[in-house]
N, C-alpha and C. Protein backbone atom coordinates (compact mmCIF):
# COMPACT_ATOMS: atom_id res chain seq x y z
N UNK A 1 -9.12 16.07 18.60
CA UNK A 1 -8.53 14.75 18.35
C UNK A 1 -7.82 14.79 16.99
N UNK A 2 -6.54 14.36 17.07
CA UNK A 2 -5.68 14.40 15.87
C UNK A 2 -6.52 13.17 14.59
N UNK A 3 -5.78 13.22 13.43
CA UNK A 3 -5.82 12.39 12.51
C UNK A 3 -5.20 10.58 12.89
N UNK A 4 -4.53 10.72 13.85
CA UNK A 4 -4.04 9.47 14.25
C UNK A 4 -4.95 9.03 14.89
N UNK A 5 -5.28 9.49 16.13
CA UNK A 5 -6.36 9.12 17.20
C UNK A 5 -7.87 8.74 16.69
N UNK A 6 -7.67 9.56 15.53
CA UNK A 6 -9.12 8.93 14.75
C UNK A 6 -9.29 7.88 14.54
N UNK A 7 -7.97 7.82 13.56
CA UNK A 7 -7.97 6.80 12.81
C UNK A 7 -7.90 5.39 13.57
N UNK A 8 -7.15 5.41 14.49
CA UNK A 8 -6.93 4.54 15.46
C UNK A 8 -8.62 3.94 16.52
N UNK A 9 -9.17 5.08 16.56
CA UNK A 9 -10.42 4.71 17.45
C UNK A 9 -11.32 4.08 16.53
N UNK A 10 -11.10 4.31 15.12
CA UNK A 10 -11.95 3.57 14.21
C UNK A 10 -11.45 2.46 13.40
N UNK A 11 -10.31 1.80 14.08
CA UNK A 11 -9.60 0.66 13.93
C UNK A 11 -8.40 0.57 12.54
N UNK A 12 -8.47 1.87 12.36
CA UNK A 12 -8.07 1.57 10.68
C UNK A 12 -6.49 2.15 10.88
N UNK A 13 -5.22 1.41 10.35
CA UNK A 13 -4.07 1.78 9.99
C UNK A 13 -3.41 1.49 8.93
N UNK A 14 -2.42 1.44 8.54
CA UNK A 14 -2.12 0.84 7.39
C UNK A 14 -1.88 -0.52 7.02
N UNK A 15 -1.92 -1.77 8.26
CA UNK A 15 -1.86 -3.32 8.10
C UNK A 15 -3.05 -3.60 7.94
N UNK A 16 -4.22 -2.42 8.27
CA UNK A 16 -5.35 -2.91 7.94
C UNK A 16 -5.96 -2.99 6.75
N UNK A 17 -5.24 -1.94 6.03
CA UNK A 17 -5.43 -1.40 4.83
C UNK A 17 -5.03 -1.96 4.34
N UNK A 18 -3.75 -2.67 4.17
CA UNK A 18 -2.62 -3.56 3.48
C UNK A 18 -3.85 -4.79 3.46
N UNK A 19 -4.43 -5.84 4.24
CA UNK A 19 -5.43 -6.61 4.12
C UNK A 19 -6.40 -6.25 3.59
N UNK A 20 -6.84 -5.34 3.48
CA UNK A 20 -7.80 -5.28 2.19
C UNK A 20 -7.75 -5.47 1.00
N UNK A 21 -6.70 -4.71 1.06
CA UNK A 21 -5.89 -4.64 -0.45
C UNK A 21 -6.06 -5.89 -0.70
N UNK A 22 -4.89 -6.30 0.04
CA UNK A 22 -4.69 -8.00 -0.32
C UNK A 22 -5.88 -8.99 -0.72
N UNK A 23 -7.30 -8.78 0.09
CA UNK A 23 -7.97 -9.45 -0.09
C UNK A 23 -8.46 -9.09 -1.49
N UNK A 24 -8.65 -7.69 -1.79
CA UNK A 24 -9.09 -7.42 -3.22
C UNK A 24 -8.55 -8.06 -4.06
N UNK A 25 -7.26 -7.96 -4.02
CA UNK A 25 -6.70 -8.67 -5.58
C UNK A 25 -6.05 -10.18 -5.54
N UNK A 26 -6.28 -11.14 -4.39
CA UNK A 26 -6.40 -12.16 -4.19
C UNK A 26 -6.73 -12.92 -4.73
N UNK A 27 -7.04 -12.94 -6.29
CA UNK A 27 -8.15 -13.98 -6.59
C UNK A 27 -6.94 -15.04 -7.68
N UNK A 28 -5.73 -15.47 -7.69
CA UNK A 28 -5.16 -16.22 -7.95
C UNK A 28 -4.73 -15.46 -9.51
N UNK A 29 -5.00 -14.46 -9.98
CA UNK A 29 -4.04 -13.54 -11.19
C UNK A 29 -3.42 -12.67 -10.72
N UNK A 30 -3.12 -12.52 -9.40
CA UNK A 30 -2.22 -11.94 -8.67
C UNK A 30 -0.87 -11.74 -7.92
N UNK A 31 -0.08 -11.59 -7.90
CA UNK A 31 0.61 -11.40 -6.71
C UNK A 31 0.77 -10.45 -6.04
N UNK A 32 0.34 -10.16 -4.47
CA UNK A 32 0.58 -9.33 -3.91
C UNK A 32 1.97 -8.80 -3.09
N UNK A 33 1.82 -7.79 -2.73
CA UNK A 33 3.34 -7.41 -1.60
C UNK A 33 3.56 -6.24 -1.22
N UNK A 34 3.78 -6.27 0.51
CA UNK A 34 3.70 -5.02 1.05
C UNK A 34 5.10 -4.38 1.09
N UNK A 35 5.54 -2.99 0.93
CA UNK A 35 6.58 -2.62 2.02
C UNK A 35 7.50 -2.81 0.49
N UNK A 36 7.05 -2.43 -0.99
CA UNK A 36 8.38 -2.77 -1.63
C UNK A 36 9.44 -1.98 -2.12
N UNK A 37 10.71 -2.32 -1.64
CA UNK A 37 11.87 -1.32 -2.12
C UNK A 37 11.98 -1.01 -3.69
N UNK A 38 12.36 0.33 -3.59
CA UNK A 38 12.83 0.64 -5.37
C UNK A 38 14.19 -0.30 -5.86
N UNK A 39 14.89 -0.12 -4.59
CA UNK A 39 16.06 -1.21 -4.92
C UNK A 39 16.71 -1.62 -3.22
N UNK A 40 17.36 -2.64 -3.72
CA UNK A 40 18.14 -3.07 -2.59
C UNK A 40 19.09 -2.46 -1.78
N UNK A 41 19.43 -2.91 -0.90
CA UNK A 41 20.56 -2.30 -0.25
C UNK A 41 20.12 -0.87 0.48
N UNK A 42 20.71 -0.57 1.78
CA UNK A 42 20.13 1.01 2.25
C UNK A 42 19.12 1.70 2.54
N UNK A 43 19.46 2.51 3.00
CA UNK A 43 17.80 3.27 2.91
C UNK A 43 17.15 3.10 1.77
N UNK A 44 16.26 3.68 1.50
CA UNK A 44 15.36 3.83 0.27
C UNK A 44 14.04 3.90 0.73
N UNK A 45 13.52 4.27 -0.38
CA UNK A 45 11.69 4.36 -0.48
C UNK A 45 11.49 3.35 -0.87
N UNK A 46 9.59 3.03 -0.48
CA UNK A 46 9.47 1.85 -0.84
C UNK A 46 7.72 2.18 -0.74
N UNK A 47 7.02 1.52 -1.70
CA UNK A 47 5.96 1.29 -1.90
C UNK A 47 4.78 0.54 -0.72
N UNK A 48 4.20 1.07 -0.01
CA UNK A 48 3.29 0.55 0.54
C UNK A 48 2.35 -0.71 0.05
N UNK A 49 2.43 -0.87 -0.56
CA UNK A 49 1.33 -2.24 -1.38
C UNK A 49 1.37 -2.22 -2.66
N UNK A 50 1.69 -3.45 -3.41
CA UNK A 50 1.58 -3.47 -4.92
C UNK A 50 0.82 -5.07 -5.25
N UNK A 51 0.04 -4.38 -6.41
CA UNK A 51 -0.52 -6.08 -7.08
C UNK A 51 0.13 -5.87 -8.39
N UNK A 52 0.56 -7.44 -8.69
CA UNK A 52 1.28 -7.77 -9.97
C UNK A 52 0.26 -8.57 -10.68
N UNK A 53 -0.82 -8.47 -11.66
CA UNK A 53 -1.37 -8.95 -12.75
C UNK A 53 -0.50 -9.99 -12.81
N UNK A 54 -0.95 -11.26 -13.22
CA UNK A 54 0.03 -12.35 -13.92
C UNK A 54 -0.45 -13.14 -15.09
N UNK A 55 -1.07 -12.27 -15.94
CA UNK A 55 -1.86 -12.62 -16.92
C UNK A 55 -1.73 -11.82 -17.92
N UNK A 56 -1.89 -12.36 -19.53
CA UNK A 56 -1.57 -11.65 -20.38
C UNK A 56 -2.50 -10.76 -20.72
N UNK A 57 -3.80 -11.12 -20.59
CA UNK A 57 -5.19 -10.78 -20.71
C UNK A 57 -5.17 -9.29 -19.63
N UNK A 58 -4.54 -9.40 -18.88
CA UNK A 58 -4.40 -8.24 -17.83
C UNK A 58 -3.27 -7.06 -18.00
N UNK A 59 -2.42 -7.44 -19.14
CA UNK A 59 -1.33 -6.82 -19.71
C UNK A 59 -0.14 -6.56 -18.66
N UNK A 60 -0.47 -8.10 -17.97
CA UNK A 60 0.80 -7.67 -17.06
C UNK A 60 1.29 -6.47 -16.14
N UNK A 61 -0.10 -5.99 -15.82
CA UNK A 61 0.09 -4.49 -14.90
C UNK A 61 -0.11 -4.70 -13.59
N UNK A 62 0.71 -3.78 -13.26
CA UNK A 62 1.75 -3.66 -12.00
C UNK A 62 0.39 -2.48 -11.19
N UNK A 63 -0.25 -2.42 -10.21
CA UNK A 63 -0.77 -1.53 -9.29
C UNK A 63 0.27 -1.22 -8.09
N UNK A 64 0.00 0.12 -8.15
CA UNK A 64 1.27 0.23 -6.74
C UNK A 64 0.02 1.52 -5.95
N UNK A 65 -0.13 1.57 -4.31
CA UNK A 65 -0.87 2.11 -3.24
C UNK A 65 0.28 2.63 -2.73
N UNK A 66 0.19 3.83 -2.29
CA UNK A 66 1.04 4.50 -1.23
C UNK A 66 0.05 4.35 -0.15
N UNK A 67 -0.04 4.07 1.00
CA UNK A 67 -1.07 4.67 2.00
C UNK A 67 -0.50 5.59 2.88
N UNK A 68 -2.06 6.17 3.19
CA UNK A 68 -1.30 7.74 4.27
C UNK A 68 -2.69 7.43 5.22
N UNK A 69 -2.13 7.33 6.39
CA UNK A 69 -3.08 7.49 7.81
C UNK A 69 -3.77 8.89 8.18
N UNK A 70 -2.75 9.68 8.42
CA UNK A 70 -2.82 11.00 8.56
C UNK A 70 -3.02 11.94 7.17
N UNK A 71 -3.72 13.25 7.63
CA UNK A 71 -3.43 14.30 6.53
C UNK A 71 -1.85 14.84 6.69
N UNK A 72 -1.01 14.69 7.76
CA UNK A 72 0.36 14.84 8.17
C UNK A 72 0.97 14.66 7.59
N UNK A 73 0.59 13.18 7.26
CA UNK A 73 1.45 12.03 6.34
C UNK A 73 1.41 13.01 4.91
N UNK A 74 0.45 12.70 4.35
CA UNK A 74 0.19 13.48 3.02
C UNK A 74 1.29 14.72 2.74
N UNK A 75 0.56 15.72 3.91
CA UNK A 75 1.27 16.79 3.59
C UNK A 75 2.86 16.96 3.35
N UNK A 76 3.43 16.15 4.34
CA UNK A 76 4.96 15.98 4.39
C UNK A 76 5.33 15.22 3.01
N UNK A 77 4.73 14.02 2.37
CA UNK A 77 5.06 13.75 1.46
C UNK A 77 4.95 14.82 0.20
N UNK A 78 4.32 15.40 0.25
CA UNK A 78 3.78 16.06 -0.89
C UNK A 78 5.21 17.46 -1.00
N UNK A 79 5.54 17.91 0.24
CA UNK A 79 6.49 18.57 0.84
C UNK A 79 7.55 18.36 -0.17
């Protein structure tokens, strides 16, 4: 059984993952957001999940998640 099929029989993909996330840093010093481009326009890469701190006390830091389902995934990125 591949890395997909696993992952899949044990319910987990990356919207699932993306809700976690979300729920983690949910607590109103946040903003969350999935899927974000480096820039507009075109193709491009783009960040799987980021939390934005909105507090000074938090120094205004930016978390950014790539997620990878597969070891596939990984490897090709890493490629």
């Amino acid at each position: 059984m591949g890395d997909y099929e696993k992952a899949k029989e044990l319910g987990i993909s990356a919207d699932s993952i993306c809700g976690l996330l979300n729920g983690r840093f949910r607590s109103g010093q946040c903003v969350c957001a999935s899927e974000v481009g480096a820039r507009t326009g075109g193709w491009q890469r783009h960040v799987d999940f980021m939390a934005f701190h909105c507090w000074d006390c938090e120094n205004y830091m930016i978390e950014a998640f790539e997620i990878k389902i597969a070891k596939s995934d990984l490897k090709r990125e890493l490629e």
